[in-house]
N, C-alpha and C. Protein backbone atom coordinates (compact mmCIF):
# COMPACT_ATOMS: atom_id res chain seq x y z
N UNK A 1 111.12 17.34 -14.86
CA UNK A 1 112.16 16.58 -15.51
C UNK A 1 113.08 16.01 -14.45
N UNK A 2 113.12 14.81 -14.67
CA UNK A 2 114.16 14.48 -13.92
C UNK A 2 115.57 14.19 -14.67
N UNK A 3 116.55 15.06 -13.95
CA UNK A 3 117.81 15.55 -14.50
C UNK A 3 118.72 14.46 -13.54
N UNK A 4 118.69 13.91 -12.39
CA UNK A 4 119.54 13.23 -11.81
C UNK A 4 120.87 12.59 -12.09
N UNK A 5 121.69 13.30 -12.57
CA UNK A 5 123.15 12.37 -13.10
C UNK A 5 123.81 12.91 -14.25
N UNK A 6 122.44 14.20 -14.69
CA UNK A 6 122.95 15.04 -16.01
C UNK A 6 122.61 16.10 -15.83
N UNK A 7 122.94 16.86 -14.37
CA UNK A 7 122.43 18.22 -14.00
C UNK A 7 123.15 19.27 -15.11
N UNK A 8 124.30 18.61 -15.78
CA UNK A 8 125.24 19.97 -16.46
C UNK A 8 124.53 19.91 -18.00
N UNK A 9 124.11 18.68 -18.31
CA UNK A 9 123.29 18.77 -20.00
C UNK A 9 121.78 19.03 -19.81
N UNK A 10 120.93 18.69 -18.90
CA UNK A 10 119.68 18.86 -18.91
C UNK A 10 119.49 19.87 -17.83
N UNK A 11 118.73 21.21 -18.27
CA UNK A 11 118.35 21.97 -17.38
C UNK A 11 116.72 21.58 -17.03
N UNK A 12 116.69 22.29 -16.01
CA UNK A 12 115.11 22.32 -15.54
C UNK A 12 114.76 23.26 -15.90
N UNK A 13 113.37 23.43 -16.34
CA UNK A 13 112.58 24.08 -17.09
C UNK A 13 112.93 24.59 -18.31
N UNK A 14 114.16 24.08 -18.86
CA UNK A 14 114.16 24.60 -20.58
C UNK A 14 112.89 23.84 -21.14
N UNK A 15 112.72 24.35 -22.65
CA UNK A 15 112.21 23.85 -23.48
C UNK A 15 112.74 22.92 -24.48
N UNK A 16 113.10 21.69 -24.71
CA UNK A 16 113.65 20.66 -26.02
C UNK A 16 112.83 20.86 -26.86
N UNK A 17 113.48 20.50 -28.94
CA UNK A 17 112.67 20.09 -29.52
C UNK A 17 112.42 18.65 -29.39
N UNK A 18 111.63 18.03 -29.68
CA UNK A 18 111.32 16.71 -29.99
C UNK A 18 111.07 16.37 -31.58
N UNK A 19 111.89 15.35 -32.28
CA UNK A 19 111.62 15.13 -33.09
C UNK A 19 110.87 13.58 -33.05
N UNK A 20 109.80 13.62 -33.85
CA UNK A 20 109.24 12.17 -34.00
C UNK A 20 110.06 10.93 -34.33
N UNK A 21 109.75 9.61 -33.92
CA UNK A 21 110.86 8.76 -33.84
C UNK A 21 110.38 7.43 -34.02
N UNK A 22 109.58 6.62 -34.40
CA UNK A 22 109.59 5.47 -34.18
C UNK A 22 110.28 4.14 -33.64
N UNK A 23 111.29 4.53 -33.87
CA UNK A 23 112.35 3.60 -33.08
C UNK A 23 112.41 3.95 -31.48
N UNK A 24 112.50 5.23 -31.73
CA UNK A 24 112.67 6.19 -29.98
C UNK A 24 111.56 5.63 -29.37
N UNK A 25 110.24 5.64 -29.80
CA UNK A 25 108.69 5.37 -29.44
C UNK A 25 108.75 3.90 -28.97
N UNK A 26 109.68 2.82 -29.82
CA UNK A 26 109.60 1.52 -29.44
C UNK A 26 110.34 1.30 -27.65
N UNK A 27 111.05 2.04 -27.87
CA UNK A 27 112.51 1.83 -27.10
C UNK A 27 112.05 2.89 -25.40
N UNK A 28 110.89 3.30 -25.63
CA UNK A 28 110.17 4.17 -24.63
C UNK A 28 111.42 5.47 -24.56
N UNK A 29 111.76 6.07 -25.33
CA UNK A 29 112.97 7.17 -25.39
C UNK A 29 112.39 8.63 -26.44
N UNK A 30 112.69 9.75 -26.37
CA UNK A 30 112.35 11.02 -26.90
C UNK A 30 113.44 11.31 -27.57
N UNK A 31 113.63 11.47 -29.03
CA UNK A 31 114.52 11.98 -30.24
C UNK A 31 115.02 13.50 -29.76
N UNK A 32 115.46 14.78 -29.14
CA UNK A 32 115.57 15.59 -28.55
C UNK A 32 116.54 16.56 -29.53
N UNK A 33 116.50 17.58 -29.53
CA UNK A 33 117.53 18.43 -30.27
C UNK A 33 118.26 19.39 -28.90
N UNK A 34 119.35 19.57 -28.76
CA UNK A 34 120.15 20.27 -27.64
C UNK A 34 119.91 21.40 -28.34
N UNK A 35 120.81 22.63 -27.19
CA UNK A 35 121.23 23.66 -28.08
C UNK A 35 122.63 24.11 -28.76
N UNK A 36 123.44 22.90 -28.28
CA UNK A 36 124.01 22.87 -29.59
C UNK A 36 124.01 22.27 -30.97
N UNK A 37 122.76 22.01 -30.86
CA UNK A 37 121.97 21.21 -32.07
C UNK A 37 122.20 19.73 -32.39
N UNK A 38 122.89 19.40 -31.33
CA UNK A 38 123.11 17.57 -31.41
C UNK A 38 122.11 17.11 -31.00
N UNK A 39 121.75 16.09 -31.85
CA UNK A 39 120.36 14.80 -31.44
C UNK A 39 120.97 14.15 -30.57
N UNK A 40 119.40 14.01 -29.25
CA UNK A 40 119.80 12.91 -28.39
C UNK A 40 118.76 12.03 -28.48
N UNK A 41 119.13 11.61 -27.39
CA UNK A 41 118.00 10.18 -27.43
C UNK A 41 117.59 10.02 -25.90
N UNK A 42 116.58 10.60 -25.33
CA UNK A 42 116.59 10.66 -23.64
C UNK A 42 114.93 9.66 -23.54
N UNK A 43 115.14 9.03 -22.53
CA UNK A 43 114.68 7.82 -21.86
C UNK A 43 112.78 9.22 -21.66
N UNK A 44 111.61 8.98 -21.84
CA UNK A 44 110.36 9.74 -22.14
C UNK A 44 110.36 9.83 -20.41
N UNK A 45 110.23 8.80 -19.10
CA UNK A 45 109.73 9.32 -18.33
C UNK A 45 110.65 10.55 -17.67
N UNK A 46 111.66 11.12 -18.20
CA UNK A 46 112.70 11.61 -17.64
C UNK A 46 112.23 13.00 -18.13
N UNK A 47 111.08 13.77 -18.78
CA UNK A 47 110.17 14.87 -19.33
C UNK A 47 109.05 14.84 -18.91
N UNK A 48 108.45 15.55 -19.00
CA UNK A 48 107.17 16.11 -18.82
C UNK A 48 107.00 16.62 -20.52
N UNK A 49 105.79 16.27 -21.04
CA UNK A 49 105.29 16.92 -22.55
C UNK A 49 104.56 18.23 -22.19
N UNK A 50 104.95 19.11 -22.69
CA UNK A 50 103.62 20.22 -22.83
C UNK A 50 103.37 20.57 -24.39
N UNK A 51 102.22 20.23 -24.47
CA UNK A 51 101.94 20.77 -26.33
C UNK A 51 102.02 22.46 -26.73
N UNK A 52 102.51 22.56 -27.44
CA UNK A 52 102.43 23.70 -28.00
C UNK A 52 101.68 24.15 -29.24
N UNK A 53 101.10 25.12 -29.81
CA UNK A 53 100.54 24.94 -31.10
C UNK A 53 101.15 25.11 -32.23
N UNK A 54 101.18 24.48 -33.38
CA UNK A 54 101.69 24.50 -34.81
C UNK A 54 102.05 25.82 -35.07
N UNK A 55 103.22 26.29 -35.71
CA UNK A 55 103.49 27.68 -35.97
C UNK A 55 103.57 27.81 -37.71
């Protein structure tokens, strides 16, 4: 992840949720849930995806 400029909101190596987005998808950006549960909106090459399986 590149955190560059938001070392105090984005940690390295947490886990985000991602919520699906179509607009986000147009706009090349990831729908994100913090942990204080506010939606963001962060730019996709700025993550790395790792899949996880359906729970």
């Amino acid at each position: 992840m590149d955190n560059e400029g938001y070392e105090a909101s984005r940690e390295k190596r947490k886990i985000y949720v991602t919520l699906r987005d179509p607009v986000a998808d147009k706009l090349d950006m990831l729908r994100i849930i913090d942990e204080s549960a506010r939606i963001t909106f962060i730019r996709k090459p700025s993550f790395a995806r790792s899949p996880f399986p359906s729970l």
